[in-house]
Protein backbone atom coordinates (compact mmCIF):
# COMPACT_ATOMS: atom_id res chain seq x y z
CA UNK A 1 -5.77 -15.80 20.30
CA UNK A 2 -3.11 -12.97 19.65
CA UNK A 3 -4.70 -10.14 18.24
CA UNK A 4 -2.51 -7.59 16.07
CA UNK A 5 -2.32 -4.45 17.81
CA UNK A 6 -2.23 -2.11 15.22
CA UNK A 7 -5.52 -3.38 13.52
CA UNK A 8 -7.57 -1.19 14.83
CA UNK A 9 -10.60 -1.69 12.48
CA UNK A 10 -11.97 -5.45 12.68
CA UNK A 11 -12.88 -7.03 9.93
CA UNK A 12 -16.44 -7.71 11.04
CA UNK A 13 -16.70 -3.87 11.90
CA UNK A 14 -17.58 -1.29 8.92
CA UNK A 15 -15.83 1.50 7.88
CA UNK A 16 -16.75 5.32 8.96
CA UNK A 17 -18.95 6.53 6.16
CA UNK A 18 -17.96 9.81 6.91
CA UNK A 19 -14.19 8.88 6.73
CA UNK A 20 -15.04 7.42 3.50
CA UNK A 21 -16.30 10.61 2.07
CA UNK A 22 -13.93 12.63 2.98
CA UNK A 23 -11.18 10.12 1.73
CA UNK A 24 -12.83 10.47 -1.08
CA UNK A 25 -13.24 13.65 -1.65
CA UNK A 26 -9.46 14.08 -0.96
CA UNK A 27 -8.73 11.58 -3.91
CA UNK A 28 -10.97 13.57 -6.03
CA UNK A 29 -8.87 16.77 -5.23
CA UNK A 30 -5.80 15.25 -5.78
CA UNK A 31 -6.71 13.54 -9.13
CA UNK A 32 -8.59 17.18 -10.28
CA UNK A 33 -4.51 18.88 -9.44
CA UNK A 34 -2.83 16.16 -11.26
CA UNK A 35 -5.33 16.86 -14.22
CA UNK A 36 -4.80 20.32 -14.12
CA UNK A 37 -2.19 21.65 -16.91
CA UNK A 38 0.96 22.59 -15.79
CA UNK A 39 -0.13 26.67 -16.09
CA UNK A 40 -3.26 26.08 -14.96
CA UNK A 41 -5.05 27.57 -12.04
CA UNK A 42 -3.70 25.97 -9.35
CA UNK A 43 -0.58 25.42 -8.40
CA UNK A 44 0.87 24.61 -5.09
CA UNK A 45 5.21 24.98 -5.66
CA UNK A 46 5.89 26.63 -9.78
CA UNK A 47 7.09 23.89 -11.81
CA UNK A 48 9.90 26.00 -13.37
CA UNK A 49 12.01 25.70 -9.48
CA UNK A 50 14.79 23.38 -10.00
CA UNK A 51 14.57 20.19 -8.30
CA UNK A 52 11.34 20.81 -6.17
CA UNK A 53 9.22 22.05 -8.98
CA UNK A 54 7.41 18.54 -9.29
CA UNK A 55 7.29 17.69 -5.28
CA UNK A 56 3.82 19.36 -5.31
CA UNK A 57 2.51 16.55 -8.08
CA UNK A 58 4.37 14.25 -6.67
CA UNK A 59 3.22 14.49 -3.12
CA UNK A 60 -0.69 14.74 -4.87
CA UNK A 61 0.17 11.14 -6.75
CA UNK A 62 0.93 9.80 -3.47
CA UNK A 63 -2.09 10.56 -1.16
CA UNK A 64 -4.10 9.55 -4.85
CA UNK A 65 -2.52 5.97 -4.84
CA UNK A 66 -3.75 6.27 -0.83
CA UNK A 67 -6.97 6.95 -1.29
CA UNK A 68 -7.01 4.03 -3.91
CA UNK A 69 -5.45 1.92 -1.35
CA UNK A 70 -7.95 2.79 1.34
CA UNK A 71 -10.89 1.50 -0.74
CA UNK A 72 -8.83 -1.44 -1.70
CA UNK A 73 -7.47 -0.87 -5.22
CA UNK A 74 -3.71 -2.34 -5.56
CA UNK A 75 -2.32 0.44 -8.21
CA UNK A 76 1.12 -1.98 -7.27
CA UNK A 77 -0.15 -4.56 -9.26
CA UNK A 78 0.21 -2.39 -12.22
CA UNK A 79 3.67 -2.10 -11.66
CA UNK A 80 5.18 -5.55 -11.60
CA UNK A 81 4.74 -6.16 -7.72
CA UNK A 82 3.41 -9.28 -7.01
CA UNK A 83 1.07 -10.53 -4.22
CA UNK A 84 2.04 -10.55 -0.72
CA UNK A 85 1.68 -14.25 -0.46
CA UNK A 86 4.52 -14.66 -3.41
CA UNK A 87 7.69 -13.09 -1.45
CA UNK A 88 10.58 -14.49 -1.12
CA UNK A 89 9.98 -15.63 2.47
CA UNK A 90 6.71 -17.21 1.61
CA UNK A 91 8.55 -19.15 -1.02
CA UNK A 92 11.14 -19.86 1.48
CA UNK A 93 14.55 -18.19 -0.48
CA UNK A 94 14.88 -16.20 2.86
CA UNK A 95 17.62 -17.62 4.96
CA UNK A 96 17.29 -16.96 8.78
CA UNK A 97 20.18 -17.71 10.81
């Protein structure tokens, strides 16, 4: 039986507590920054810098949506994309030549 080689955790096999945590804890820090007002006190790149003002938020909603990921919450669900099993190639409108 072919194994994927980039699974590297099996399912059978639990998860690091410890990882957990600290994924965890990293979530928390990013949702406490994207809570925080825009002149509040923390803030990684000013907001008032044209065109990279908001990469500092930006960057924090991504590793958020991450750490959601990680425990298994699909935040693209909310947004219209459906499940994997529902692409076009599952459905069969891919044409392979």
């Amino acid at each position: 039986m072919n194994e994927d080689p980039k699974n590297t955790n099996p399912p059978d096999q639990k998860r690091n507590p410890i990882a957990s945590v600290v994924v965890a804890l990293v979530g928390v820090a990013c949702g406490a920054y994207l809570i925080n007002p825009t002149a509040g006190f923390i803030e990684l790149i000013p907001d008032n810098l044209p065109f990279v003002g908001n990469l500092d938020e930006a960057g924090a909603a991504a590793i958020l949506i991450s750490c959601f990921a990680y425990f298994g919450l699909d935040i693209g669900a909310l947004f219209g994309r459906g499940k994997k099993d529902e692409t076009k190639e599952a459905k069969g409108e891919v044409i392979d030549s």
